[in-house]
PDB file of N, CA and C in Angstrom:
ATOM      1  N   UNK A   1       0.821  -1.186   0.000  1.00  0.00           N
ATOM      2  CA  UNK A   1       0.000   0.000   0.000  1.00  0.00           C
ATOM      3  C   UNK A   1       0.867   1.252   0.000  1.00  0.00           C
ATOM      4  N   UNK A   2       1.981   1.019  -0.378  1.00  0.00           N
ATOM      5  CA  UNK A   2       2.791   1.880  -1.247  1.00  0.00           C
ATOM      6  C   UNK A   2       2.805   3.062  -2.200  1.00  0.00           C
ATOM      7  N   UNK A   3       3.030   4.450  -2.463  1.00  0.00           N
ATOM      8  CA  UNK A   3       3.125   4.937  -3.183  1.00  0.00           C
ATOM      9  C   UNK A   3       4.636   5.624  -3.670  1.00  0.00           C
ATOM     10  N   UNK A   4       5.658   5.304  -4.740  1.00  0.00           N
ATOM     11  CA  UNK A   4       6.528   5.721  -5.210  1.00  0.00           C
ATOM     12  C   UNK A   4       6.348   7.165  -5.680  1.00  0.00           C
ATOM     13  N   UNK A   5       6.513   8.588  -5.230  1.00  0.00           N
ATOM     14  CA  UNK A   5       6.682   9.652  -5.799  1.00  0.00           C
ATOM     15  C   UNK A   5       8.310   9.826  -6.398  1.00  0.00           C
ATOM     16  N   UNK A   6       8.415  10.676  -7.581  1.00  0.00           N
ATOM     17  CA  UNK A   6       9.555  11.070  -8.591  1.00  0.00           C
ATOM     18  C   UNK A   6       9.748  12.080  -8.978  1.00  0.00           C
ATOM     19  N   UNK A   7      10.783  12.563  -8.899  1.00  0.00           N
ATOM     20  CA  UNK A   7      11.015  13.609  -9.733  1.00  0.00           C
ATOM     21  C   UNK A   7      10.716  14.855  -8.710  1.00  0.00           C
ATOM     22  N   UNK A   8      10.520  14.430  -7.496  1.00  0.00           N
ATOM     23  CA  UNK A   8      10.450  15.540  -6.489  1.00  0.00           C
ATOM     24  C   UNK A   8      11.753  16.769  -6.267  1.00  0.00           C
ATOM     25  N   UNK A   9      11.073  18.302  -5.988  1.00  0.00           N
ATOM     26  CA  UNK A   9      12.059  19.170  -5.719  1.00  0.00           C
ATOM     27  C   UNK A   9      12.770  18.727  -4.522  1.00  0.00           C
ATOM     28  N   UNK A  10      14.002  19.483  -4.380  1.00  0.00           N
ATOM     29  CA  UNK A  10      14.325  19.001  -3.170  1.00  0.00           C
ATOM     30  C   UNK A  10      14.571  19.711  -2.325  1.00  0.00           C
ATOM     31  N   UNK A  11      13.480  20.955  -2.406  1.00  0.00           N
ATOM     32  CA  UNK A  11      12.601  21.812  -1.064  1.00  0.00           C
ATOM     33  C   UNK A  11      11.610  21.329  -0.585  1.00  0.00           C
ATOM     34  N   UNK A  12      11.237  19.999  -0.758  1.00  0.00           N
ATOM     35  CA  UNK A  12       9.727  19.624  -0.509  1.00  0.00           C
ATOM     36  C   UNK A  12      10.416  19.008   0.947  1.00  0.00           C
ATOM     37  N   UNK A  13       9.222  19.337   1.351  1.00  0.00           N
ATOM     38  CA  UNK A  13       8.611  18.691   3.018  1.00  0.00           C
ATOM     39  C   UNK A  13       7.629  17.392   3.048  1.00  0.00           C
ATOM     40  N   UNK A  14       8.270  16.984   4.421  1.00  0.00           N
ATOM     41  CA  UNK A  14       7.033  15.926   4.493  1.00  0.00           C
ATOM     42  C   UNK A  14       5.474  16.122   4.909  1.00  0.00           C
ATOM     43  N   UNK A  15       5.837  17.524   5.611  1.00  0.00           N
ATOM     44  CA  UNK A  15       4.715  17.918   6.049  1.00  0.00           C
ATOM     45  C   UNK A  15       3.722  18.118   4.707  1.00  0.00           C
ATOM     46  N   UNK A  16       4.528  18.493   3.348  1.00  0.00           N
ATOM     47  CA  UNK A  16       3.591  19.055   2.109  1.00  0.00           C
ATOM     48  C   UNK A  16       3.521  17.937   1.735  1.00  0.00           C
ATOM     49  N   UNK A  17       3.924  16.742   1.511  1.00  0.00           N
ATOM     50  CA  UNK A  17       3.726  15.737   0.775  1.00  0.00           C
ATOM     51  C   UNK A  17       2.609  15.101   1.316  1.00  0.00           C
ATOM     52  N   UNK A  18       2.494  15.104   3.038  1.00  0.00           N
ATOM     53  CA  UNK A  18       1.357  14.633   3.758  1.00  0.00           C
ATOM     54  C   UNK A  18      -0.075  15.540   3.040  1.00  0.00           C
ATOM     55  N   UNK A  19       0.246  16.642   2.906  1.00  0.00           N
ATOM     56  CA  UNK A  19      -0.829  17.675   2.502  1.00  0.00           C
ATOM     57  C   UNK A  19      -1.423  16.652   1.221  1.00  0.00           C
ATOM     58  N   UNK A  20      -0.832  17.309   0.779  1.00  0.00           N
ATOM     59  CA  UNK A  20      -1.129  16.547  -0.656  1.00  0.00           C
ATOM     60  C   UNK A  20      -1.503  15.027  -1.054  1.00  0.00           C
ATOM     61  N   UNK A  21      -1.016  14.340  -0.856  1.00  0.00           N
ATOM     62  CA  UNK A  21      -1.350  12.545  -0.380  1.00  0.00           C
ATOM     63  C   UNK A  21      -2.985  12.355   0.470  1.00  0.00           C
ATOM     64  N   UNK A  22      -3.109  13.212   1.693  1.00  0.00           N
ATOM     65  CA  UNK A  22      -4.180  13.500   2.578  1.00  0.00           C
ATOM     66  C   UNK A  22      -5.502  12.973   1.619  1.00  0.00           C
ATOM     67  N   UNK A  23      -5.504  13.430   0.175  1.00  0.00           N
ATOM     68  CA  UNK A  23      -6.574  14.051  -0.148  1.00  0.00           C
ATOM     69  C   UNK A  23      -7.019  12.572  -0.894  1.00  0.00           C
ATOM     70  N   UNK A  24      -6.395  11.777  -0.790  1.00  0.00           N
ATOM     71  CA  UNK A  24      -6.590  10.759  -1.620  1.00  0.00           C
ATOM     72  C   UNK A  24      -6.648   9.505  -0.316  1.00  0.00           C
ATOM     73  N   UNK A  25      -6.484   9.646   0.945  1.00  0.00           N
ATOM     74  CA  UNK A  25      -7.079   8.937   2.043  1.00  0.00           C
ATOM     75  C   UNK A  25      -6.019   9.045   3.367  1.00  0.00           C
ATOM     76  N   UNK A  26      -5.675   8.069   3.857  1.00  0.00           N
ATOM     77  CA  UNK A  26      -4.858   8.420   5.261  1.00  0.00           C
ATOM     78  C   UNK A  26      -3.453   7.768   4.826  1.00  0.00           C
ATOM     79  N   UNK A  27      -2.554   8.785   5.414  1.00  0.00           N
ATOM     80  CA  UNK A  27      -0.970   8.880   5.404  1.00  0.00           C
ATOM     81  C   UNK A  27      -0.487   8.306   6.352  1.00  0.00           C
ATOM     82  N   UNK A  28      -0.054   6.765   6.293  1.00  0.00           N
ATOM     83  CA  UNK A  28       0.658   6.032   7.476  1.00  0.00           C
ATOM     84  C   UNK A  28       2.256   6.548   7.659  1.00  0.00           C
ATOM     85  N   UNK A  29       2.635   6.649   6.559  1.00  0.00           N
ATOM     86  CA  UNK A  29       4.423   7.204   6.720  1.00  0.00           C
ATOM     87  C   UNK A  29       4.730   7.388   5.568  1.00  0.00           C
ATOM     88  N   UNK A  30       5.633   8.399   5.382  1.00  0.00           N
ATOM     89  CA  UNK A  30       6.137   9.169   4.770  1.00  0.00           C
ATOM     90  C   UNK A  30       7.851   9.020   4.550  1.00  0.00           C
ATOM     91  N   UNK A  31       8.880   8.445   3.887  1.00  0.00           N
ATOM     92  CA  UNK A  31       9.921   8.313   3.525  1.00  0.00           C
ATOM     93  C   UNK A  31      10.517   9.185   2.640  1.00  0.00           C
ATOM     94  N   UNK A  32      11.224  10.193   2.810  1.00  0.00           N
ATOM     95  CA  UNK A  32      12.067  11.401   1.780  1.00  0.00           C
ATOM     96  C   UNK A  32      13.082  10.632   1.806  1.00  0.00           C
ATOM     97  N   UNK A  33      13.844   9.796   0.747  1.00  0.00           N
ATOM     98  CA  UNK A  33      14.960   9.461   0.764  1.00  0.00           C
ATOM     99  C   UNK A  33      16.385  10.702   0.636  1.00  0.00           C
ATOM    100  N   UNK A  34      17.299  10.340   1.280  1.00  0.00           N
ATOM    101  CA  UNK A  34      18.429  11.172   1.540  1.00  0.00           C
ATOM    102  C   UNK A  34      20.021  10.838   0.937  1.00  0.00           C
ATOM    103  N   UNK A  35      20.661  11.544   1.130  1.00  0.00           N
ATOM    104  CA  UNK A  35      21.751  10.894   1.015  1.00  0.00           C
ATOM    105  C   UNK A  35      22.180  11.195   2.330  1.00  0.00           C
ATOM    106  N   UNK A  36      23.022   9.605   2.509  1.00  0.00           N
ATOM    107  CA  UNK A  36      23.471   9.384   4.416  1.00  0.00           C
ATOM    108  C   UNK A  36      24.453  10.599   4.416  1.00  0.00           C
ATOM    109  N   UNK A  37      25.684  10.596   3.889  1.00  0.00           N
ATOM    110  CA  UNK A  37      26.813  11.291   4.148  1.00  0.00           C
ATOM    111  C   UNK A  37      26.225  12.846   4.023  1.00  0.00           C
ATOM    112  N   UNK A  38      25.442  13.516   3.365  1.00  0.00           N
ATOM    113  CA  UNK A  38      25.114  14.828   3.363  1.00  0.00           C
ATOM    114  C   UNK A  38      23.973  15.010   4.152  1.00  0.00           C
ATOM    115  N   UNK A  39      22.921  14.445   4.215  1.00  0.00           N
ATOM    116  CA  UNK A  39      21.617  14.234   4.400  1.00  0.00           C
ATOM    117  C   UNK A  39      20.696  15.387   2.829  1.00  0.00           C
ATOM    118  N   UNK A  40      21.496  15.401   1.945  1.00  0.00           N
ATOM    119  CA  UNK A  40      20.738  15.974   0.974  1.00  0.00           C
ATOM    120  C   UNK A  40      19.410  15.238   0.504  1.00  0.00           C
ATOM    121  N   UNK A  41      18.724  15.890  -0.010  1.00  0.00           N
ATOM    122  CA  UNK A  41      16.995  15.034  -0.826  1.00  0.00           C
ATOM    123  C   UNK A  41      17.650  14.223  -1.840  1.00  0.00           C
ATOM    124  N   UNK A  42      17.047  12.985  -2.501  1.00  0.00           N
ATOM    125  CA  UNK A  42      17.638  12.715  -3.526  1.00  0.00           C
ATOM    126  C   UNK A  42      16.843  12.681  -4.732  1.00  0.00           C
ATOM    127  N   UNK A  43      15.158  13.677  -3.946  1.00  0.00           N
ATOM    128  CA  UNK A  43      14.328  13.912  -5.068  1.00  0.00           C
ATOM    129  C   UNK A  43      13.236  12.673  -5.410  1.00  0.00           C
ATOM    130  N   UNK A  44      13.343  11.866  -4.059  1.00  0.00           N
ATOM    131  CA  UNK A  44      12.009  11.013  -4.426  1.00  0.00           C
ATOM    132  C   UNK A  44      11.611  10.221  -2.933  1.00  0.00           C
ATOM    133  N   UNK A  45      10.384   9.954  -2.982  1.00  0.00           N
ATOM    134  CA  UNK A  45      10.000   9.640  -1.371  1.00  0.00           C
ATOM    135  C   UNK A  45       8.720   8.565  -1.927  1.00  0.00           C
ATOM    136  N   UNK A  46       8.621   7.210  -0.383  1.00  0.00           N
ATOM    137  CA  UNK A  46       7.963   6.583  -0.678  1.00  0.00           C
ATOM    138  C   UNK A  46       6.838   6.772   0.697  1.00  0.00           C
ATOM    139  N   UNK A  47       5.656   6.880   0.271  1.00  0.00           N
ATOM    140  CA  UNK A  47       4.586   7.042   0.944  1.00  0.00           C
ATOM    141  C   UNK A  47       3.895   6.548   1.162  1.00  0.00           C
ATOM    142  N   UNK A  48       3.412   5.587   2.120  1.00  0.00           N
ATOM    143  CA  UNK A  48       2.928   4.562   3.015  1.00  0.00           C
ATOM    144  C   UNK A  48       1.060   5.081   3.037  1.00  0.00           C
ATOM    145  N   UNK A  49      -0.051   4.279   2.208  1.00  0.00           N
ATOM    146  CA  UNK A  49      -0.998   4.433   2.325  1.00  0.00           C
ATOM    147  C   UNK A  49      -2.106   3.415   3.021  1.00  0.00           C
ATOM    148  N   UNK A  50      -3.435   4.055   3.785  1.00  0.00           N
ATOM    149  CA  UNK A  50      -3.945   2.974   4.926  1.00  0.00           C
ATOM    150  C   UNK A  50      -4.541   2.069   3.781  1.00  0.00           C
ATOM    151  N   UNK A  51      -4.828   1.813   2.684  1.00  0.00           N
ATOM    152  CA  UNK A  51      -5.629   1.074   1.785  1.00  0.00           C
ATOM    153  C   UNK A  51      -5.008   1.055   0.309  1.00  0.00           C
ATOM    154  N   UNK A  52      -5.394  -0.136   0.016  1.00  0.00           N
ATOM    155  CA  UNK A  52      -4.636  -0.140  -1.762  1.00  0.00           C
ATOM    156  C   UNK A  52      -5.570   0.639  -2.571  1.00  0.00           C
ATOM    157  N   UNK A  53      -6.999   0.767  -2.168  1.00  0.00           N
ATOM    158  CA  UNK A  53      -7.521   1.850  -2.847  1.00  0.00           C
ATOM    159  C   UNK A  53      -7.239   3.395  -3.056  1.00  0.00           C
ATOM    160  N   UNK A  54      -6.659   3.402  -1.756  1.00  0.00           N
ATOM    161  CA  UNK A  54      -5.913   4.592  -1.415  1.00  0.00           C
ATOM    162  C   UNK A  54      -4.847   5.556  -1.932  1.00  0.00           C
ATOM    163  N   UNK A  55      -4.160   4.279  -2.499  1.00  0.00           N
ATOM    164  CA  UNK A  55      -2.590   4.018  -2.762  1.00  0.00           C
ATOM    165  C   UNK A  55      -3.131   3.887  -4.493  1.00  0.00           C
ATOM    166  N   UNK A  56      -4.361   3.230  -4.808  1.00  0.00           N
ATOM    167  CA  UNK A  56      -4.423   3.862  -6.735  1.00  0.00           C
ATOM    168  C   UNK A  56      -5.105   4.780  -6.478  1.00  0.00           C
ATOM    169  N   UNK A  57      -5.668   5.375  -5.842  1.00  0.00           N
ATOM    170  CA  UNK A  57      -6.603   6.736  -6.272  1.00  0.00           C
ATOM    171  C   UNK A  57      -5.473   8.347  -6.133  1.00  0.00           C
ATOM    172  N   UNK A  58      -4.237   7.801  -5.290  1.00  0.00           N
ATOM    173  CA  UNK A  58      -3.041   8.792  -5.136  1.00  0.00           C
ATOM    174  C   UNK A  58      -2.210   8.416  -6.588  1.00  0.00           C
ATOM    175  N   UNK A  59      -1.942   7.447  -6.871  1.00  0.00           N
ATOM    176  CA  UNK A  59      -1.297   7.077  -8.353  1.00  0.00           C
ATOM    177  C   UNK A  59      -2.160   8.012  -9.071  1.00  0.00           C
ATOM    178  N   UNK A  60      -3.301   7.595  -9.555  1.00  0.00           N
ATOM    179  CA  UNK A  60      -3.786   7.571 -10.765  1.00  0.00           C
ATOM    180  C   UNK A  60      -4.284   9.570 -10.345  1.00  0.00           C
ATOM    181  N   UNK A  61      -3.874  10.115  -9.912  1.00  0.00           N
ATOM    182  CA  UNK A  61      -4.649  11.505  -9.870  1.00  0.00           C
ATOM    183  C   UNK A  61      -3.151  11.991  -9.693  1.00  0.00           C
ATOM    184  N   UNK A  62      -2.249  11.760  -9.181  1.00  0.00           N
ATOM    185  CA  UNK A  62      -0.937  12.329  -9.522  1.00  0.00           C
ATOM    186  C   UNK A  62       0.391  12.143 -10.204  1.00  0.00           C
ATOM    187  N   UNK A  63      -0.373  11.369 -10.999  1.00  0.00           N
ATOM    188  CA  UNK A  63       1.021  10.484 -12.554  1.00  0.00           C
ATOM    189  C   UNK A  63       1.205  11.686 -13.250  1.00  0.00           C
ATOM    190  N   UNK A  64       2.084  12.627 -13.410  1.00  0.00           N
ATOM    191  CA  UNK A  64       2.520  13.388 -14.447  1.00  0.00           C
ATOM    192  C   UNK A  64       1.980  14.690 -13.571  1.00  0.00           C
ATOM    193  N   UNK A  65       1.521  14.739 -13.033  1.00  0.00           N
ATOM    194  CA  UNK A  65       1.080  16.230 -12.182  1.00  0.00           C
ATOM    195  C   UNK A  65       2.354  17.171 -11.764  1.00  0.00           C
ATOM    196  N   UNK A  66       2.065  18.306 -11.977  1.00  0.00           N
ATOM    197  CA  UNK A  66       3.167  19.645 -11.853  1.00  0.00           C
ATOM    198  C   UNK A  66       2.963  19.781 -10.838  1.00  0.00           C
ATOM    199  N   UNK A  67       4.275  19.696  -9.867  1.00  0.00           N
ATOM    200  CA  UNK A  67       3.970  20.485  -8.427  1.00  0.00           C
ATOM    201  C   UNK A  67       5.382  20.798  -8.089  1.00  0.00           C
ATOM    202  N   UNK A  68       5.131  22.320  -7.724  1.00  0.00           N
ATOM    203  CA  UNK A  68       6.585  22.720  -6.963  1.00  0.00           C
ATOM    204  C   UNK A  68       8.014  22.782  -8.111  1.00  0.00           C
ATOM    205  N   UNK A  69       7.216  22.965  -9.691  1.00  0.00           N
ATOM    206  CA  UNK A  69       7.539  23.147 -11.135  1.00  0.00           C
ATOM    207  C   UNK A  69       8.683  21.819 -11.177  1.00  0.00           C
ATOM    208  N   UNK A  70       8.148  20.556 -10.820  1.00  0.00           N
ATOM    209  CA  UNK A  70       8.115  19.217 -11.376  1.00  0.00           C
ATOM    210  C   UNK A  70       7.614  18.474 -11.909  1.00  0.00           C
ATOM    211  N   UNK A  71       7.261  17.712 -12.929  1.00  0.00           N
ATOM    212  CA  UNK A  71       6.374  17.041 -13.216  1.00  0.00           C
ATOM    213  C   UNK A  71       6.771  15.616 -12.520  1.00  0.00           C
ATOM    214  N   UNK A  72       5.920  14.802 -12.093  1.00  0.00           N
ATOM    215  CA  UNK A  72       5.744  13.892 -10.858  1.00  0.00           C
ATOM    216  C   UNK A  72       6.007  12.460 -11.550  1.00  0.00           C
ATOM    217  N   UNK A  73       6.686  11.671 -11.121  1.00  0.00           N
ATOM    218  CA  UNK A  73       6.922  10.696 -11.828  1.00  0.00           C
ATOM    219  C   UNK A  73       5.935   9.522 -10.205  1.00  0.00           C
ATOM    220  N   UNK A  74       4.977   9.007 -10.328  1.00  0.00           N
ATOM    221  CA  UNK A  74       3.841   8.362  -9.427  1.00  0.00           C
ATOM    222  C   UNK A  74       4.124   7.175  -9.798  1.00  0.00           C
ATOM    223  N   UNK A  75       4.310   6.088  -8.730  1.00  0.00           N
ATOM    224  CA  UNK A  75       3.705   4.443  -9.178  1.00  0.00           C
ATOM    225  C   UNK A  75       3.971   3.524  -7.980  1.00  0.00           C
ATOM    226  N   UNK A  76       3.195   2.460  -8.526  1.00  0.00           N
ATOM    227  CA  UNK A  76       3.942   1.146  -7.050  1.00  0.00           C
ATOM    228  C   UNK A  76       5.421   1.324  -6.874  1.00  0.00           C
ATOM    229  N   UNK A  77       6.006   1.843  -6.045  1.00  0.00           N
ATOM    230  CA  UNK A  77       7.453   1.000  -5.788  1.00  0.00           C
ATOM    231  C   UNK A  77       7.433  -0.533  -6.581  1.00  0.00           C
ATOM    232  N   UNK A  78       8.887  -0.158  -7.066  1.00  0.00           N
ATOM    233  CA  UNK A  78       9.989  -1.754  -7.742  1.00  0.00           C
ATOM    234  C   UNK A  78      10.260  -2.251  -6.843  1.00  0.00           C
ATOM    235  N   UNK A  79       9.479  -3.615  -6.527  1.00  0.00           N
ATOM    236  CA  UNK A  79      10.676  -4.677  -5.759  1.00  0.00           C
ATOM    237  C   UNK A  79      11.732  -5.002  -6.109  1.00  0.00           C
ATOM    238  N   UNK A  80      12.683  -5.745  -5.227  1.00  0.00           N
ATOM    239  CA  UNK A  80      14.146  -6.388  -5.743  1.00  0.00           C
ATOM    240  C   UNK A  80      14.097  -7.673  -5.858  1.00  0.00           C
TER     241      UNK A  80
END
């Protein structure tokens, strides 16, 4: 119940990503990946949703969406 966001600025907050995600159902956790040695953004975060309905209705309404003058790269996380 996963959501992969892409292509994120790397002024974004978790607090805005919660904003935004919110609207499409409830936000269990929120992951901004970093880099360890700097703690810089590395421009993409995985977002933990309460339902898989949840988790396509956040896909499918923010695949390609402009925010924060990015266009959003949205999907299931790749397993290994």
């Amino acid at each position: 119940m996963s959501v992969y966001i892409g292509n994120l600025s790397n002024e974004v907050e978790d607090e805005q990503l919660k904003q935004v995600l919110s609207r499409y159902g409830s936000v269990k956790r929120i992951l901004v990946s970093t880099k360890h040695r700097t703690g810089e953004k590395r421009g993409f975060a995985v977002v933990e949703m309460a339902t898989d309905a949840q988790e396509s209705a956040a896909i499918e309404a923010l695949r390609g969406t402009e925010w924060m003058g990015h266009s959003l790269k949205v999907s299931k996380p790749k397993t290994v």
